[in-house]
N, C-alpha and C. Protein backbone atom coordinates (compact mmCIF):
# COMPACT_ATOMS: atom_id res chain seq x y z
N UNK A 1 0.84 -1.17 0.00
CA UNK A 1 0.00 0.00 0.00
C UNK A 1 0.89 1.23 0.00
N UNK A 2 0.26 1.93 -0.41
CA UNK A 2 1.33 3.50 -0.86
C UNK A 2 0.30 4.17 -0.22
N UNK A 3 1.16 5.03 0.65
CA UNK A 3 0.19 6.74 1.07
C UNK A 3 1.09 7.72 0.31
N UNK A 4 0.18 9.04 -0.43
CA UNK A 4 0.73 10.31 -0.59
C UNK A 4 0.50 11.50 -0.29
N UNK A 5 1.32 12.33 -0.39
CA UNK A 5 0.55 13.94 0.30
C UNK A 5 -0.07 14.96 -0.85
N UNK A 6 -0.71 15.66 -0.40
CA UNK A 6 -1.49 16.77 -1.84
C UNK A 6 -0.69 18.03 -1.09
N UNK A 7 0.21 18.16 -1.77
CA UNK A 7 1.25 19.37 -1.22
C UNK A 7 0.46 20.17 -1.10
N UNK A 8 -0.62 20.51 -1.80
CA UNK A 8 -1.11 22.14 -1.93
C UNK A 8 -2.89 22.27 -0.36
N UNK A 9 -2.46 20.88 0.31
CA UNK A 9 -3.27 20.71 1.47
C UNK A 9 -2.61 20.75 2.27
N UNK A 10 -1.05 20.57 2.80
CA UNK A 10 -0.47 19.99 3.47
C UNK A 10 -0.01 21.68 3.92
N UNK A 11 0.11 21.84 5.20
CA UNK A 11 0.27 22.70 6.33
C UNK A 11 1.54 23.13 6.57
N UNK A 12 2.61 21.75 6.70
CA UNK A 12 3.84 21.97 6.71
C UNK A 12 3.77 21.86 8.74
N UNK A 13 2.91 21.60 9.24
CA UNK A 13 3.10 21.01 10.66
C UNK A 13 4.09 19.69 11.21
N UNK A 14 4.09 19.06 10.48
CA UNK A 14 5.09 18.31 10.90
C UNK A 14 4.67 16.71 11.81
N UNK A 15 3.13 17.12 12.01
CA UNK A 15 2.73 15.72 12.46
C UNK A 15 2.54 14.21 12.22
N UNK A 16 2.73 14.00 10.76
CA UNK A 16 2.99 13.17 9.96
C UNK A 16 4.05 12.28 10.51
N UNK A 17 5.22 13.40 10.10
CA UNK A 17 6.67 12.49 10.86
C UNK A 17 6.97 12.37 12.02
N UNK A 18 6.33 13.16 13.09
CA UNK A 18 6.03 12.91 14.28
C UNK A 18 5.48 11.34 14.35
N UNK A 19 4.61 10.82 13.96
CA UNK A 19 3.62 9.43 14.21
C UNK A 19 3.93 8.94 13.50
N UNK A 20 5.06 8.98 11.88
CA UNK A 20 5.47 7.70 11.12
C UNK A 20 6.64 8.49 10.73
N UNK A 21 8.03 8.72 10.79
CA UNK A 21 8.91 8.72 10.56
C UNK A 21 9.89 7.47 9.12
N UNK A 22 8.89 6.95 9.39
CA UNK A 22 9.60 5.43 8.29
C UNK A 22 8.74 6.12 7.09
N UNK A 23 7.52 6.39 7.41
CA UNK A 23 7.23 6.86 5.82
C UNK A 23 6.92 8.50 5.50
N UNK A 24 6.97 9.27 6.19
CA UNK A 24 6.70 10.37 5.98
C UNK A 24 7.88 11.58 6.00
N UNK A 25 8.40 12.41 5.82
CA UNK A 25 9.39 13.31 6.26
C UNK A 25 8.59 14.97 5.44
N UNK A 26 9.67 16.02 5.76
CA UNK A 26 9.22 17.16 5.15
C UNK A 26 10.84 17.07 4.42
N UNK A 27 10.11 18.30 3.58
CA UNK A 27 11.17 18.57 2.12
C UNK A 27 11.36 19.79 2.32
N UNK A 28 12.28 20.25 1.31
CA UNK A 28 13.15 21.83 1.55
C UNK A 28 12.37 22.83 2.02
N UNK A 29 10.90 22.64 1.16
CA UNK A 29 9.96 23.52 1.26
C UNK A 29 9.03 23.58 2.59
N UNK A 30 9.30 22.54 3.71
CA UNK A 30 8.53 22.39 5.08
C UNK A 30 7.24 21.92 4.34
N UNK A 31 6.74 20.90 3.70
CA UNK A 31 6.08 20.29 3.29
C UNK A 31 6.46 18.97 3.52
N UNK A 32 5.71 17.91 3.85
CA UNK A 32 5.24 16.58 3.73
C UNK A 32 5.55 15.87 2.42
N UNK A 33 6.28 14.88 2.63
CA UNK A 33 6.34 13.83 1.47
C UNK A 33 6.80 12.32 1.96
N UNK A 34 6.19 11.71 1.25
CA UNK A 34 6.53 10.20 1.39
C UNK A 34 7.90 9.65 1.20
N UNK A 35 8.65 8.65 1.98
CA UNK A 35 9.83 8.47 2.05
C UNK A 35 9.84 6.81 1.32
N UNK A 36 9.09 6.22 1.69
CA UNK A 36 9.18 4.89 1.36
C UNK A 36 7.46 4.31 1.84
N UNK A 37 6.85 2.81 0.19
CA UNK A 37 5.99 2.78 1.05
C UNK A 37 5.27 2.22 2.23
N UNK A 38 4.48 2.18 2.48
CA UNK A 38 3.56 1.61 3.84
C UNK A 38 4.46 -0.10 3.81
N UNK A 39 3.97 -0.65 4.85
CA UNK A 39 4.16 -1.97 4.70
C UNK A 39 3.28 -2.55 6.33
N UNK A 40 3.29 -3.78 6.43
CA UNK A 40 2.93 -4.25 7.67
C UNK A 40 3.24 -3.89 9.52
N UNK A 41 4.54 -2.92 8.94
CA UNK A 41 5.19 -2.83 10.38
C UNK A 41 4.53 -1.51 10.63
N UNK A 42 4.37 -0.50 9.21
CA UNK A 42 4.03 0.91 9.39
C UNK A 42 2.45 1.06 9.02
N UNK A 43 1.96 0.38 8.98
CA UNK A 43 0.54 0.86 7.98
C UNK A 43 -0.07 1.34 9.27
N UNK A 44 -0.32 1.08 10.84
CA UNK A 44 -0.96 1.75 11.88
C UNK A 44 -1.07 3.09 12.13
N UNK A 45 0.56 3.07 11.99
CA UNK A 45 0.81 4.96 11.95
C UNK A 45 1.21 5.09 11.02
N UNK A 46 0.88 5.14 9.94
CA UNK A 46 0.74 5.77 8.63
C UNK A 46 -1.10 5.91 8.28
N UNK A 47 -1.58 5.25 8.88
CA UNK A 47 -3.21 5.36 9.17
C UNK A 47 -3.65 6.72 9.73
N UNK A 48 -2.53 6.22 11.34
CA UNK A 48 -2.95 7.03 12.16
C UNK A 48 -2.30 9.20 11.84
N UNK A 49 -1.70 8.87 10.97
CA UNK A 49 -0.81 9.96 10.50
C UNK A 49 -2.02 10.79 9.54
N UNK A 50 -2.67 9.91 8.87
CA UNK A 50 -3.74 9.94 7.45
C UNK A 50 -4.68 11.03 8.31
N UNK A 51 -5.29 10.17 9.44
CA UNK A 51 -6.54 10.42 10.30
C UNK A 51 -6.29 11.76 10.52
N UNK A 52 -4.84 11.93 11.17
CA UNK A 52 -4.84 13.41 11.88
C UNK A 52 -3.90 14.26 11.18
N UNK A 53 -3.93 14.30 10.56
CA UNK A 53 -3.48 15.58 9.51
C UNK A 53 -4.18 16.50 9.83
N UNK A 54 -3.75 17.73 9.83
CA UNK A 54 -4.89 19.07 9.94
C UNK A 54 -5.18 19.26 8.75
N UNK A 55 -4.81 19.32 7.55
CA UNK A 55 -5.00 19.81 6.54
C UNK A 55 -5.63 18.57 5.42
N UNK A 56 -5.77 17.33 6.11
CA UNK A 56 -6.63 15.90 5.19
C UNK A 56 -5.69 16.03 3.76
N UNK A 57 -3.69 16.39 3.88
CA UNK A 57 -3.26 16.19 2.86
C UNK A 57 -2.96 14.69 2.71
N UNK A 58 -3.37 13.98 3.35
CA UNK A 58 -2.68 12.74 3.25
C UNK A 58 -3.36 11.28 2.55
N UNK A 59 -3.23 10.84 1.87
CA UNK A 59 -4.15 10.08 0.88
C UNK A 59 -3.74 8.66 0.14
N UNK A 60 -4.55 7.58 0.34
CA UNK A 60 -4.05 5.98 0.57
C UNK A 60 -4.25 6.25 -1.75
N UNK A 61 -2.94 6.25 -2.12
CA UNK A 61 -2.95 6.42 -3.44
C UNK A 61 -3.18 4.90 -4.21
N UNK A 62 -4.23 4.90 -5.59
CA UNK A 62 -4.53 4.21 -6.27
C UNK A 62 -3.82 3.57 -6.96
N UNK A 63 -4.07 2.16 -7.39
CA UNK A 63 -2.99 1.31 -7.82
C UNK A 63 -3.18 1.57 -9.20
């Protein structure tokens, strides 16, 4: 499973990588982006990362 961010939703808060660090980080711009994807060890908090976004940039992307 792959999660991605909609840069132009994304806040630049930082809570993402706070609660999943394995898949989430920010970029030059203090924006949100995906590092690598989901898997069995991370999909909880990469869920739980999805849920609480302030800005609902975060999105389980289509195969």
């Amino acid at each position: 499973m792959e999660f991605d961010i909609k840069k132009e939703l994304c806040l630049g808060c930082g809570l993402c990588v706070s609660i999943c660090p394995e898949v989430f980080d920010m970029d030059e711009e203090s924006k949100a982006h995906t590092i690598s994807k989901v898997n069995r060890f991370t999909y909880e908090e990469a869920d739980e990362a999805m849920d609480r976004c302030p800005g609902k940039a975060i999105y389980i992307k289509s195969k």
